[in-house]
PDB file of N, CA and C in Angstrom:
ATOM      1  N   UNK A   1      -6.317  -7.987  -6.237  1.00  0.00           N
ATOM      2  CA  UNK A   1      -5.518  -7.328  -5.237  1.00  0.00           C
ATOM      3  C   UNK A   1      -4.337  -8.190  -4.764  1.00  0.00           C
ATOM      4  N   UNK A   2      -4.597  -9.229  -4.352  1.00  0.00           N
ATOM      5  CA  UNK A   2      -3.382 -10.311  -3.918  1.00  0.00           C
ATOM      6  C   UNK A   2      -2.072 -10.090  -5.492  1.00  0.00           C
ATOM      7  N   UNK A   3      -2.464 -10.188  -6.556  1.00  0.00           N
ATOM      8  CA  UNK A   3      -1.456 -10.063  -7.285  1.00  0.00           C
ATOM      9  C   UNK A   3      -0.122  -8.481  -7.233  1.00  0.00           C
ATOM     10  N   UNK A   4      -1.687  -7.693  -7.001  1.00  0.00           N
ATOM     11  CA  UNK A   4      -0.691  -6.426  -6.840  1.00  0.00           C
ATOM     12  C   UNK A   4       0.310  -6.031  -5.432  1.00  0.00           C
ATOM     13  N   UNK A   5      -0.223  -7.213  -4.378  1.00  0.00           N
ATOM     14  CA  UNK A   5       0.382  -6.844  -3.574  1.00  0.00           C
ATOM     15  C   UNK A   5       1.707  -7.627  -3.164  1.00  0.00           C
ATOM     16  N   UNK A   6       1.619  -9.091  -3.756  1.00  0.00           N
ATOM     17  CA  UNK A   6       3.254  -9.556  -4.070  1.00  0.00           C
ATOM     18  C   UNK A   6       3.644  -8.846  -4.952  1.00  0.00           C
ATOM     19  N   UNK A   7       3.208  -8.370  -5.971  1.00  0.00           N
ATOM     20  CA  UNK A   7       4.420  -7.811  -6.872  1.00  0.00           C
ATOM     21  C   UNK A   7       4.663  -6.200  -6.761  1.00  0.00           C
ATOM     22  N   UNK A   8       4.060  -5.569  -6.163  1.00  0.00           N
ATOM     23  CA  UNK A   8       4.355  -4.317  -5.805  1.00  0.00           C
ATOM     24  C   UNK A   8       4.661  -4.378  -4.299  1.00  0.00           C
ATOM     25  N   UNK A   9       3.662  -3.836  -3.759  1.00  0.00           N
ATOM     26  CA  UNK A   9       3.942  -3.962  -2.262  1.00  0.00           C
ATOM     27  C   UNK A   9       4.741  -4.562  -0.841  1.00  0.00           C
ATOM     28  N   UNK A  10       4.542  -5.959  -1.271  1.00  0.00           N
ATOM     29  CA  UNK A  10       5.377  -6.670  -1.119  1.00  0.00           C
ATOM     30  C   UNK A  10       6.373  -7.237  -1.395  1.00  0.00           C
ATOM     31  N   UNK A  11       7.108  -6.832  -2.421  1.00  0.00           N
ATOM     32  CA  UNK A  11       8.079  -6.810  -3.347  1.00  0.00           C
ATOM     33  C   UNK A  11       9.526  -5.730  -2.761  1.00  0.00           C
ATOM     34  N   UNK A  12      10.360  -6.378  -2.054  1.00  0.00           N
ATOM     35  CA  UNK A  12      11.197  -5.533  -1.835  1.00  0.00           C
ATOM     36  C   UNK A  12      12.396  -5.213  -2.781  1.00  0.00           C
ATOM     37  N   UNK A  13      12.623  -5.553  -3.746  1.00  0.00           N
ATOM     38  CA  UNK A  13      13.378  -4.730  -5.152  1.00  0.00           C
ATOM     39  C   UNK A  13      12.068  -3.517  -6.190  1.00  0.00           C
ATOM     40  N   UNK A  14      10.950  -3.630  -5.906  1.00  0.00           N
ATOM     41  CA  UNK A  14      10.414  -2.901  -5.860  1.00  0.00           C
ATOM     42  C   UNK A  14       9.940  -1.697  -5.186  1.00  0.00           C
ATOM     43  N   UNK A  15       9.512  -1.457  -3.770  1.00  0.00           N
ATOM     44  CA  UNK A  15       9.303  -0.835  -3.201  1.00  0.00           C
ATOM     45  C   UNK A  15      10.662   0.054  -2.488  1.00  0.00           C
ATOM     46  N   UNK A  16      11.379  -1.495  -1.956  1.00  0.00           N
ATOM     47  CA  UNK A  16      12.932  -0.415  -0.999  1.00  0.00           C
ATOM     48  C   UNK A  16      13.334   0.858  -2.344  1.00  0.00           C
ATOM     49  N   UNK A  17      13.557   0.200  -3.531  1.00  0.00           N
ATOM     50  CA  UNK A  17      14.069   1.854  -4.027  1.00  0.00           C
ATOM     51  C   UNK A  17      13.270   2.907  -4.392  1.00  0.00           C
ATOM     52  N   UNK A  18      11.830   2.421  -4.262  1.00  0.00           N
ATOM     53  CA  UNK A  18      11.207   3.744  -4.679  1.00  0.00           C
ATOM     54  C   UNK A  18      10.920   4.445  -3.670  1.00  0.00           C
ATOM     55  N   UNK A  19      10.662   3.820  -2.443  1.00  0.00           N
ATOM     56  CA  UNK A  19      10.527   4.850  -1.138  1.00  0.00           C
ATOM     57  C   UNK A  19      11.939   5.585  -0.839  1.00  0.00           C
ATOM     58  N   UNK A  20      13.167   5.356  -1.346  1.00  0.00           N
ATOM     59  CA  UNK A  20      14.088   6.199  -1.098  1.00  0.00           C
ATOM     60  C   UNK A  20      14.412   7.021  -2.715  1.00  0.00           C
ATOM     61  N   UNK A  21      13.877   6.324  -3.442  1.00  0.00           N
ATOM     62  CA  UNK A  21      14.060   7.974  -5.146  1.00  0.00           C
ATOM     63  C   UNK A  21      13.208   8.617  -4.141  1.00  0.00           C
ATOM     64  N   UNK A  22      11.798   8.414  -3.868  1.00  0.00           N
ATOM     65  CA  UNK A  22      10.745   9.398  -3.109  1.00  0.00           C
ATOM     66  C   UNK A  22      11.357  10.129  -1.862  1.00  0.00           C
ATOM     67  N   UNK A  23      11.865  10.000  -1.186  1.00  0.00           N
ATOM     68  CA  UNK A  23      12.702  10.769  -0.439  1.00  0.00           C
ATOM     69  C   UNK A  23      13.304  11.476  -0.895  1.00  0.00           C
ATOM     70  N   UNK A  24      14.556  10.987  -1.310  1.00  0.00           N
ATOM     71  CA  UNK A  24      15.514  12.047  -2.278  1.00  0.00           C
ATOM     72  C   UNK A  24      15.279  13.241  -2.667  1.00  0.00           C
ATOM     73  N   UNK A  25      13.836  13.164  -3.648  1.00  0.00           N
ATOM     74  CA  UNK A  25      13.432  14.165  -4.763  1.00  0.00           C
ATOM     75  C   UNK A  25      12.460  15.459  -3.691  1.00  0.00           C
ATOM     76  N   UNK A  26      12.510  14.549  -2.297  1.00  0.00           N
ATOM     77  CA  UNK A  26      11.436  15.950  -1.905  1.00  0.00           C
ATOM     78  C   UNK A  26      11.936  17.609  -2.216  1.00  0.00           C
ATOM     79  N   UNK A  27      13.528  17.251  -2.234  1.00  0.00           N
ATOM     80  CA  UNK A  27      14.051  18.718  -1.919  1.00  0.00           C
ATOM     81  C   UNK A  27      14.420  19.201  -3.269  1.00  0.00           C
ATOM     82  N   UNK A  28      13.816  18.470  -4.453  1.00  0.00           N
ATOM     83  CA  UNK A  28      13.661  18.981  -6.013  1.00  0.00           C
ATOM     84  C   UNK A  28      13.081  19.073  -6.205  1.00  0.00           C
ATOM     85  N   UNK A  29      11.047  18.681  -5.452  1.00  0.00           N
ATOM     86  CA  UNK A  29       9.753  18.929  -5.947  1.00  0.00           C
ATOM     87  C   UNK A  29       9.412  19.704  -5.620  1.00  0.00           C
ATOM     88  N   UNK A  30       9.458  21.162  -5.868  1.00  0.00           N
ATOM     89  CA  UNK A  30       8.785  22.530  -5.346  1.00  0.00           C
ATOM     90  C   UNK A  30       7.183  22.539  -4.630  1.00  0.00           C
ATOM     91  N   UNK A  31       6.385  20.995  -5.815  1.00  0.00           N
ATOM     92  CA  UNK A  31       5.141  20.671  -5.075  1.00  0.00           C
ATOM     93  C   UNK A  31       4.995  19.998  -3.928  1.00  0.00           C
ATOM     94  N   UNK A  32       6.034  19.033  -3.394  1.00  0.00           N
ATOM     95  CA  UNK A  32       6.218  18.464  -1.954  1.00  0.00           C
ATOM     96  C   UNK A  32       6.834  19.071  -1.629  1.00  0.00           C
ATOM     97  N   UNK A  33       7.770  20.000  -1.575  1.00  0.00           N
ATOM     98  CA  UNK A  33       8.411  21.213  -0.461  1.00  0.00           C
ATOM     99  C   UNK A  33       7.185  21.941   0.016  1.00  0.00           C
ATOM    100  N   UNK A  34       6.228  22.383  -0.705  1.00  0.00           N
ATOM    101  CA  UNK A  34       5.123  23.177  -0.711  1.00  0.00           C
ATOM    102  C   UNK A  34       3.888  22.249   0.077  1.00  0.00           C
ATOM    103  N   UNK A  35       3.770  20.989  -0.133  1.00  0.00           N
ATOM    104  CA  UNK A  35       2.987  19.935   0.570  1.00  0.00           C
ATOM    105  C   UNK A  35       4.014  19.872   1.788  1.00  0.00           C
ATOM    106  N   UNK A  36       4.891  19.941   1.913  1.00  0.00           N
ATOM    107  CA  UNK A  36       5.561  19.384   3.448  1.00  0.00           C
ATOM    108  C   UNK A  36       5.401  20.419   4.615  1.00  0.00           C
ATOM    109  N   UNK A  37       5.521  21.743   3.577  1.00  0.00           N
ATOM    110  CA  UNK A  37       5.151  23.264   4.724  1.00  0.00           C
ATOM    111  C   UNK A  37       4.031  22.951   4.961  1.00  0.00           C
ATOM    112  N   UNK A  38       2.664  22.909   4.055  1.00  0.00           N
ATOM    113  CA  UNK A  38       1.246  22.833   4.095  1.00  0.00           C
ATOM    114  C   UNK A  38       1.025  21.959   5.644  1.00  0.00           C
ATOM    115  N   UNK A  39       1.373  20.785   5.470  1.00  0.00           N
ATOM    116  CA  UNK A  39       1.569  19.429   6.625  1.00  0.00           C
ATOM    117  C   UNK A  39       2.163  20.504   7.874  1.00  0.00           C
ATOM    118  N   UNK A  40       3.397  21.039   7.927  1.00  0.00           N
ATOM    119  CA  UNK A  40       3.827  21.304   9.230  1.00  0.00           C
ATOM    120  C   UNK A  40       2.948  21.880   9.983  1.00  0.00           C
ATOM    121  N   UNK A  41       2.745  23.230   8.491  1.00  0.00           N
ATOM    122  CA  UNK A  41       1.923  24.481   9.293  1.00  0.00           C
ATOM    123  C   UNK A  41       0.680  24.695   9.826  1.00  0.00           C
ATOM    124  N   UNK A  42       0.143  23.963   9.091  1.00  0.00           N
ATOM    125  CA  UNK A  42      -1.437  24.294   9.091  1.00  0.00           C
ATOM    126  C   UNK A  42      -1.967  22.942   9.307  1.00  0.00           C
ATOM    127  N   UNK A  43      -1.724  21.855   9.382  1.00  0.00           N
ATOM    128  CA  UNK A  43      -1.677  21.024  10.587  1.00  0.00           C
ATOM    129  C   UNK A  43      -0.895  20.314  11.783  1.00  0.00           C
ATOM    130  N   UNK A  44       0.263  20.026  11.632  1.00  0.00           N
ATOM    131  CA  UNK A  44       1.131  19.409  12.611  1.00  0.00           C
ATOM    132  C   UNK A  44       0.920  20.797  13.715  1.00  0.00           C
ATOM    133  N   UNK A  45       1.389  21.978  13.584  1.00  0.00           N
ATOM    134  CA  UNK A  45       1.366  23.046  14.619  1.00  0.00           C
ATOM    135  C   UNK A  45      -0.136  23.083  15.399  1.00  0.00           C
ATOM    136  N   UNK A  46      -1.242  23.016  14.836  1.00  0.00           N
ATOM    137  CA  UNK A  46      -2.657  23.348  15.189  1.00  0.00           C
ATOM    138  C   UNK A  46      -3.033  21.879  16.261  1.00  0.00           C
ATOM    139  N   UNK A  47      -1.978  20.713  16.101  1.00  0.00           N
ATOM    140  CA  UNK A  47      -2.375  20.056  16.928  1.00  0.00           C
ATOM    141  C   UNK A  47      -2.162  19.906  18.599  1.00  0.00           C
ATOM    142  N   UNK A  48      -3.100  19.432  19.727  1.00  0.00           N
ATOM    143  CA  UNK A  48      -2.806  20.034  21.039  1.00  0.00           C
ATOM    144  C   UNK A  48      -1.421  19.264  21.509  1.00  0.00           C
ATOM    145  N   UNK A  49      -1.425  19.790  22.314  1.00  0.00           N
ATOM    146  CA  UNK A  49      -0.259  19.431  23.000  1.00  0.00           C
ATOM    147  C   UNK A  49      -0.577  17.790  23.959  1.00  0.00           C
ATOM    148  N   UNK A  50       0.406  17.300  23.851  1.00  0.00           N
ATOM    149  CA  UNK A  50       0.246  16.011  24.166  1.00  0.00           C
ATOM    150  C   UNK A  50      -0.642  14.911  23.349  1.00  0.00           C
ATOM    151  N   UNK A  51      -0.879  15.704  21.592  1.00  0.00           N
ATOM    152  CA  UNK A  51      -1.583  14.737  21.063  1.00  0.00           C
ATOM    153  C   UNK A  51      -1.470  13.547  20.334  1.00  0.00           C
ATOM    154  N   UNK A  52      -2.079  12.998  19.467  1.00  0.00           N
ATOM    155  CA  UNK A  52      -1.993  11.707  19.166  1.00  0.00           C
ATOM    156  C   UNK A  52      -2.713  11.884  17.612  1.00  0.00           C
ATOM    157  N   UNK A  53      -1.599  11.118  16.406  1.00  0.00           N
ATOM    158  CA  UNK A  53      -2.026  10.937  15.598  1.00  0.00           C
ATOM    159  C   UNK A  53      -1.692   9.842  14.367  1.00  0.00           C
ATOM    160  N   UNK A  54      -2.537   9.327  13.726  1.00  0.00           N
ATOM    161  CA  UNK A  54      -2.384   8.227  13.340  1.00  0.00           C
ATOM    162  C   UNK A  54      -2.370   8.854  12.044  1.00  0.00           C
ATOM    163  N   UNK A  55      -1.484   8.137  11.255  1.00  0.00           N
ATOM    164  CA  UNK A  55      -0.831   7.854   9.649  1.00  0.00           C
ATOM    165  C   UNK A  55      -1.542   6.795   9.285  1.00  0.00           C
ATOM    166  N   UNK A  56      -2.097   6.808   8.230  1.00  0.00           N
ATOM    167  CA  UNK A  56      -2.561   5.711   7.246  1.00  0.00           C
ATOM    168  C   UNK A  56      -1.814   5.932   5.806  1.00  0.00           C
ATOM    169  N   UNK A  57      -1.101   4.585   5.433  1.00  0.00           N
ATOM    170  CA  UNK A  57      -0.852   4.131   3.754  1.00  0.00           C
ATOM    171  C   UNK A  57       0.304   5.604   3.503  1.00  0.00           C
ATOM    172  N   UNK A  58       1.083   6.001   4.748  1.00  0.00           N
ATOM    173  CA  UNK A  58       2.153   7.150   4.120  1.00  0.00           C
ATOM    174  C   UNK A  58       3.360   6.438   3.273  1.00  0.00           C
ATOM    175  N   UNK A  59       3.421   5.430   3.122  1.00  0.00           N
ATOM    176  CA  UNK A  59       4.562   4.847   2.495  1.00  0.00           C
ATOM    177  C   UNK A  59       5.777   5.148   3.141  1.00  0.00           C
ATOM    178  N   UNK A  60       6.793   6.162   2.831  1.00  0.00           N
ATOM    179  CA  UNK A  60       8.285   5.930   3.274  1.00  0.00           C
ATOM    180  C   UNK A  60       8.135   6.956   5.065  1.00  0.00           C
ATOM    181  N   UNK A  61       6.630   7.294   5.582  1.00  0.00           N
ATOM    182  CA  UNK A  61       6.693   7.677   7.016  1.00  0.00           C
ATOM    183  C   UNK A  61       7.315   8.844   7.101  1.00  0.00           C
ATOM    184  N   UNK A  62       7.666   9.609   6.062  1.00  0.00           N
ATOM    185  CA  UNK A  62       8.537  11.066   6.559  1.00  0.00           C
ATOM    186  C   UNK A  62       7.485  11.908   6.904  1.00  0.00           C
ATOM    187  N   UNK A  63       6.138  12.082   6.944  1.00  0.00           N
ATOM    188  CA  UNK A  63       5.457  12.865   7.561  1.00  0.00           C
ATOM    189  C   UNK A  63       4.854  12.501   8.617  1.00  0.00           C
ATOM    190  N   UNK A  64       5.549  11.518   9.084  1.00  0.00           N
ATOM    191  CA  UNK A  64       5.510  11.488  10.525  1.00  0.00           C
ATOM    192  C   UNK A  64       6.800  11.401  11.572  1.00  0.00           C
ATOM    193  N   UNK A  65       7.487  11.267  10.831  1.00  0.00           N
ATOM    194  CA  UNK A  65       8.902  12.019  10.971  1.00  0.00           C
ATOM    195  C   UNK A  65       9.016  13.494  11.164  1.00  0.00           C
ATOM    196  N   UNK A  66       8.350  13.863  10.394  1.00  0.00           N
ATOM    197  CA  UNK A  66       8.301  15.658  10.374  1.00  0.00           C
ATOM    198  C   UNK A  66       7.736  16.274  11.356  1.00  0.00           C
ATOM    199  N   UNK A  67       6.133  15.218  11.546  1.00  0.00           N
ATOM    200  CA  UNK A  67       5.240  15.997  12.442  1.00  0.00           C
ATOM    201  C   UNK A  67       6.154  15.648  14.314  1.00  0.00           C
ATOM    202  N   UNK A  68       6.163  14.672  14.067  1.00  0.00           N
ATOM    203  CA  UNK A  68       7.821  13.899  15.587  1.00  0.00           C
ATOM    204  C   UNK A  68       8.782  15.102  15.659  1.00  0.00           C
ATOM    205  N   UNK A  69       9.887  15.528  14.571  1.00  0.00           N
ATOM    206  CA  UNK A  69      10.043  16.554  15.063  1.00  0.00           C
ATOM    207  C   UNK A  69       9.747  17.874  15.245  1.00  0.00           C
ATOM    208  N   UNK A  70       8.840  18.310  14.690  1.00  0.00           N
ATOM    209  CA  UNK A  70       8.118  19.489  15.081  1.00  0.00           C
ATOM    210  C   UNK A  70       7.269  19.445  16.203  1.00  0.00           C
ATOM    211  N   UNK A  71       6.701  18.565  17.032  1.00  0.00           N
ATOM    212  CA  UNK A  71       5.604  18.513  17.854  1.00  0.00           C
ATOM    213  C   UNK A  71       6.752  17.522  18.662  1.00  0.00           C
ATOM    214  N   UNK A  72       7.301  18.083  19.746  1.00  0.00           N
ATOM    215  CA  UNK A  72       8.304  17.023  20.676  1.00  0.00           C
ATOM    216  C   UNK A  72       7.412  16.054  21.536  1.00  0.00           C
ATOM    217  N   UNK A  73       6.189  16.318  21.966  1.00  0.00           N
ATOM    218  CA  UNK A  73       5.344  15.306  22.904  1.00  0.00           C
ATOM    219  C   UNK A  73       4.278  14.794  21.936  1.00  0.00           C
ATOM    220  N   UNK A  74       4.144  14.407  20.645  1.00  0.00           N
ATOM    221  CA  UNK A  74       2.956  14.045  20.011  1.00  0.00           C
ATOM    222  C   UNK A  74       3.715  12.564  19.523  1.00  0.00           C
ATOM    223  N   UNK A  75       2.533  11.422  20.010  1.00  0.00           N
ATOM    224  CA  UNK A  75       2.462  10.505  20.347  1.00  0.00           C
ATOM    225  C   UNK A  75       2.030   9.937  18.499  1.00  0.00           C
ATOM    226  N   UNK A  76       2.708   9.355  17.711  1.00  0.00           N
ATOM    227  CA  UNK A  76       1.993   9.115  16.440  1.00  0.00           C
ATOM    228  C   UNK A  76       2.605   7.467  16.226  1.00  0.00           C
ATOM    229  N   UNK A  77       0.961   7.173  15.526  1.00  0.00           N
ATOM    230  CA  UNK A  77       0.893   5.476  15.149  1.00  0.00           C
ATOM    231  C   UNK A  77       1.360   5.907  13.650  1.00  0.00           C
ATOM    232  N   UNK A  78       1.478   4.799  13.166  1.00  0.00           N
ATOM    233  CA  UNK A  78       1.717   4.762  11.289  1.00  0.00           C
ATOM    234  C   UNK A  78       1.397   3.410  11.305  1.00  0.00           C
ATOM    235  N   UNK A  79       0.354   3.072  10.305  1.00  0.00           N
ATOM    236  CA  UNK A  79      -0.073   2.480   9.417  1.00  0.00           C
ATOM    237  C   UNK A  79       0.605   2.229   7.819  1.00  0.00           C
ATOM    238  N   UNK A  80       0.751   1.291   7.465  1.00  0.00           N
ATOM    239  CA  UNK A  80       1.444   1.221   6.365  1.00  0.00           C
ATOM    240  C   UNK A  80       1.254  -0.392   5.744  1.00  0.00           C
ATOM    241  N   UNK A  81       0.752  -0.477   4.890  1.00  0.00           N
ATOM    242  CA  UNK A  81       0.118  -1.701   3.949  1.00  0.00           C
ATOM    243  C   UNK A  81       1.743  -2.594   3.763  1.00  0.00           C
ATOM    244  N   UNK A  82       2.652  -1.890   3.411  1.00  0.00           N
ATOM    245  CA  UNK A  82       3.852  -2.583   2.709  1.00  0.00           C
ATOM    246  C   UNK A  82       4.950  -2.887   4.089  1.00  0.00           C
ATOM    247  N   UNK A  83       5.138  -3.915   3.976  1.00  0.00           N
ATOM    248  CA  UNK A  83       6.659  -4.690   4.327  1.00  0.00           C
ATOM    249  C   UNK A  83       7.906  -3.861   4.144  1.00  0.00           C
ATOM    250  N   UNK A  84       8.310  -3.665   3.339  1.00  0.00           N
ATOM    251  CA  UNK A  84       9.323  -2.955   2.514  1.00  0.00           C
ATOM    252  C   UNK A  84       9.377  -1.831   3.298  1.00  0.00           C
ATOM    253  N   UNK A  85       8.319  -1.049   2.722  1.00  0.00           N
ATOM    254  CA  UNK A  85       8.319   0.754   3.247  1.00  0.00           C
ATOM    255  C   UNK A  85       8.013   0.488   4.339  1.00  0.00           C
ATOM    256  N   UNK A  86       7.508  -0.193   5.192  1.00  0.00           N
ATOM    257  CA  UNK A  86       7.967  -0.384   6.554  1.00  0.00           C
ATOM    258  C   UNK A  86       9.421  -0.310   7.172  1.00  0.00           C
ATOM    259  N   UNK A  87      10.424  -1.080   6.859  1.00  0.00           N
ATOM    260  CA  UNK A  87      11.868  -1.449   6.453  1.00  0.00           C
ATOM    261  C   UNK A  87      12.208  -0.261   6.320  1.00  0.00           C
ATOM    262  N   UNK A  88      12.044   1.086   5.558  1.00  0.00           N
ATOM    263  CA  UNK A  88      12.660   1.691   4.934  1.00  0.00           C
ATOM    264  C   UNK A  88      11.855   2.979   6.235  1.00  0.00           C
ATOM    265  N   UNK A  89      10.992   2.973   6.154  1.00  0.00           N
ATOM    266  CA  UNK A  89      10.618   4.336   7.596  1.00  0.00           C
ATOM    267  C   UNK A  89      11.572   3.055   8.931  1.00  0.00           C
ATOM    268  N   UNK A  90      11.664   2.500   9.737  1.00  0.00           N
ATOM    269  CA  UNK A  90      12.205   2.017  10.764  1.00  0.00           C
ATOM    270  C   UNK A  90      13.573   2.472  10.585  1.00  0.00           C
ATOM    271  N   UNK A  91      14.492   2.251   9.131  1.00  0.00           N
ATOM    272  CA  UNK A  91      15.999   3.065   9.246  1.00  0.00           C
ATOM    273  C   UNK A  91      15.730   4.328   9.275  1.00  0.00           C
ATOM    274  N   UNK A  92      15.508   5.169   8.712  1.00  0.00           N
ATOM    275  CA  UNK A  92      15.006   6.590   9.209  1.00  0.00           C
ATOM    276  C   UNK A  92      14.401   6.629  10.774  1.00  0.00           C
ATOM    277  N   UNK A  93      13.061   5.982  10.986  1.00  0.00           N
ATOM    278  CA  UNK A  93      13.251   5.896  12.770  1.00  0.00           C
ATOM    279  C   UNK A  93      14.422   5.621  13.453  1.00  0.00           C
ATOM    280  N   UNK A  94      15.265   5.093  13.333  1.00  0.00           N
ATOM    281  CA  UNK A  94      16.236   4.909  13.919  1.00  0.00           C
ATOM    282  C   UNK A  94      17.545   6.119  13.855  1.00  0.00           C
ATOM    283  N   UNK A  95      18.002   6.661  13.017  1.00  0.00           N
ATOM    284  CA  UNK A  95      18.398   7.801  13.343  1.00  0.00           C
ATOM    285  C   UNK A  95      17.886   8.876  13.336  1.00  0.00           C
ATOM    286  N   UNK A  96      16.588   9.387  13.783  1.00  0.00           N
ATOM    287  CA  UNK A  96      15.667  10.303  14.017  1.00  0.00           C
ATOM    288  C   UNK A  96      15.592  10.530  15.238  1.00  0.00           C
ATOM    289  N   UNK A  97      16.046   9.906  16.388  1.00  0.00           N
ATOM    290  CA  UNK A  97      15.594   9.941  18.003  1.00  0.00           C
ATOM    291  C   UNK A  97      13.936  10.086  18.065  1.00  0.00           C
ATOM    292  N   UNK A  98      13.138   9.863  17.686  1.00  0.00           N
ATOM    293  CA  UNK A  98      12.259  10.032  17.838  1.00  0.00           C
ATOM    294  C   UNK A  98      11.696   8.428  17.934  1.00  0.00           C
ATOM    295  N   UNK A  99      12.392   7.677  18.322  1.00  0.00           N
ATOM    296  CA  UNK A  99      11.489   6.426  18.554  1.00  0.00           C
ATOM    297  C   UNK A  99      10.786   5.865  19.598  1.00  0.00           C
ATOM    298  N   UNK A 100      10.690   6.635  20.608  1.00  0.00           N
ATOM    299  CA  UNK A 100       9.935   6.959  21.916  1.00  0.00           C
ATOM    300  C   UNK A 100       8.452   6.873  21.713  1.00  0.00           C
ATOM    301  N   UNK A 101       8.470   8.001  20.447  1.00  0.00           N
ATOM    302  CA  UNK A 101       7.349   8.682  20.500  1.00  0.00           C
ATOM    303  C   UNK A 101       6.461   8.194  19.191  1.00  0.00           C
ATOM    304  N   UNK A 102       7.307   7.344  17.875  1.00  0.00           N
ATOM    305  CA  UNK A 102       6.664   7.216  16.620  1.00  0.00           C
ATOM    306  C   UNK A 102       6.836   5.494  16.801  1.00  0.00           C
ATOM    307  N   UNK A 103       5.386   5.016  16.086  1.00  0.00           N
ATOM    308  CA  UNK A 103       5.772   3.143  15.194  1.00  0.00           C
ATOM    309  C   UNK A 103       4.873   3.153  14.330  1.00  0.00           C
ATOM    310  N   UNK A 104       5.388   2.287  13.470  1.00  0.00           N
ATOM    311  CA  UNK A 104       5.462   1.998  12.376  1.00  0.00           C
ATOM    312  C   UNK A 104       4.439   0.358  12.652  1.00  0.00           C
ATOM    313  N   UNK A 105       3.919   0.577  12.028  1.00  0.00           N
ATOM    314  CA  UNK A 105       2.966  -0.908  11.704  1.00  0.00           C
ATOM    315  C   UNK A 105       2.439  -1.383  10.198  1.00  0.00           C
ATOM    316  N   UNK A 106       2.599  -2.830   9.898  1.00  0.00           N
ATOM    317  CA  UNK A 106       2.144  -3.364   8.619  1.00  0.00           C
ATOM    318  C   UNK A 106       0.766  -3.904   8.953  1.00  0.00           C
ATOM    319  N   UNK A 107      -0.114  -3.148   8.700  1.00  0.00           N
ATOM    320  CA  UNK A 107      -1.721  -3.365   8.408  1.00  0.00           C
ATOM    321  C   UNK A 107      -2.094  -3.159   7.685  1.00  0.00           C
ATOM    322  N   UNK A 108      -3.299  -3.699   7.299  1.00  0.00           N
ATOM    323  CA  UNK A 108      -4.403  -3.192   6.000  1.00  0.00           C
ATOM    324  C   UNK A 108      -5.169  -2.322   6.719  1.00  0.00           C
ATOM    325  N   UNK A 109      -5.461  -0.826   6.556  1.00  0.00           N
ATOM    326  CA  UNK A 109      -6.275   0.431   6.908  1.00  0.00           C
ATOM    327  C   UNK A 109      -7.799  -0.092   6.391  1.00  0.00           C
ATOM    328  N   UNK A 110      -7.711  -1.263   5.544  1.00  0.00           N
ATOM    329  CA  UNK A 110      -8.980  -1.256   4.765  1.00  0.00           C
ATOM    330  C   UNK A 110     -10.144  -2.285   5.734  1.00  0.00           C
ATOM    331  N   UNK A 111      -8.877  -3.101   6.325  1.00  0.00           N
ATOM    332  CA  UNK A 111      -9.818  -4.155   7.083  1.00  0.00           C
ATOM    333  C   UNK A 111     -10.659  -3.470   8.362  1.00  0.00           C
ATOM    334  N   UNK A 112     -11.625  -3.746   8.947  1.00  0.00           N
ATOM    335  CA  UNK A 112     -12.307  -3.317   9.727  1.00  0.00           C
ATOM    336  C   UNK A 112     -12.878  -4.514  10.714  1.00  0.00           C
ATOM    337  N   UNK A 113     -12.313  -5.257  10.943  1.00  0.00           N
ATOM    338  CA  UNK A 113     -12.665  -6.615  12.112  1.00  0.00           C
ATOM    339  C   UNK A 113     -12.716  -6.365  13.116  1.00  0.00           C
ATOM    340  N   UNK A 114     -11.390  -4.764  13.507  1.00  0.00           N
ATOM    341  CA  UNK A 114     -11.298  -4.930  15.216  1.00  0.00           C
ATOM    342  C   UNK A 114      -9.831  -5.167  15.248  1.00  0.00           C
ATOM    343  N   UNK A 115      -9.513  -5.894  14.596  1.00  0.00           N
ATOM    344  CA  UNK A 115      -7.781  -6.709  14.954  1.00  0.00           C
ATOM    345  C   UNK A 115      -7.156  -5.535  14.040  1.00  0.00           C
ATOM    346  N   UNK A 116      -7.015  -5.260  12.251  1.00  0.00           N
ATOM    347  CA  UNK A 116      -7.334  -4.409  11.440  1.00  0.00           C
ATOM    348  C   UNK A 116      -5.411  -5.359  11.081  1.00  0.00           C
ATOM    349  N   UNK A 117      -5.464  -6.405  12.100  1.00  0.00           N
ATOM    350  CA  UNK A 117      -3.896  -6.725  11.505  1.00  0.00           C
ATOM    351  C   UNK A 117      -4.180  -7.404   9.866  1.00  0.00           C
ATOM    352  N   UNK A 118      -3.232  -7.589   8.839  1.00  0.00           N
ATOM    353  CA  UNK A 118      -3.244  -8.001   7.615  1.00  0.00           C
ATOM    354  C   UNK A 118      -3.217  -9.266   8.009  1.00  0.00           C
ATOM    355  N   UNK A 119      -3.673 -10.295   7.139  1.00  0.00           N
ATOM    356  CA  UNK A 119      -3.618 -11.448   6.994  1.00  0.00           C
ATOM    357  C   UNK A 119      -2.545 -11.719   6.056  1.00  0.00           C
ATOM    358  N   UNK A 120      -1.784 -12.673   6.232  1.00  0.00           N
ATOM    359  CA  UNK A 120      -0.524 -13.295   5.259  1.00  0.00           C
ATOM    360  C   UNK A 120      -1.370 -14.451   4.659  1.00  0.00           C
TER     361      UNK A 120
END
């Protein structure tokens, strides 16, 4: 695991451009146009008002971008293993107005100590 995660994950000539091809292409993949409605509708809407929800391992954070603006008072964490795609959802947070309400964090989802921060 340590190997894959300097050279992928942690790898920012790796990761910065693929979390933005992955952006790009949502509005050419008929199957993530179709996954992004799925996400709004039939969960982001069904959630209560004033709620709270946590992202694990989304990579470039646009579905929590999505669910931010569709749900104006929902309070959402993000989880995210990579450095990079961290980097790359925070410029999108930033012209989103939604930074009130969304962050972005580099953790391992896998660790379970309590702290759940990554170790360097």
């Amino acid at each position: 695991m340590p190997e894959i995660m300097s050279a992928v994950y942690e790898n920012e000539g790796e990761m910065i451009p693929y979390m933005w091809e992955a952006i790009l292409i949502y509005a050419f993949w008929p199957s993530i146009t179709g996954h992004l409605a799925l996400f709004r509708d039939e969960f982001v809407r069904q959630l209560p008002m004033g709620g709270k929800m946590l992202e694990v391992a989304s990579g470039q954070e646009v579905l929590s971008l999505l669910a931010a603006q569709e749900w104006p008072d929902i309070q959402i964490e993000e989880v995210e293993i990579s450095p990079p795609a961290v980097a790359v959802a925070i410029r999108l947070l930033a012209v989103s107005n939604h930074a009130d309400r969304v962050s972005f964090s580099v953790r391992d989802a896998l660790i379970v100590d309590g702290s759940c921060e990554r170790q360097q």
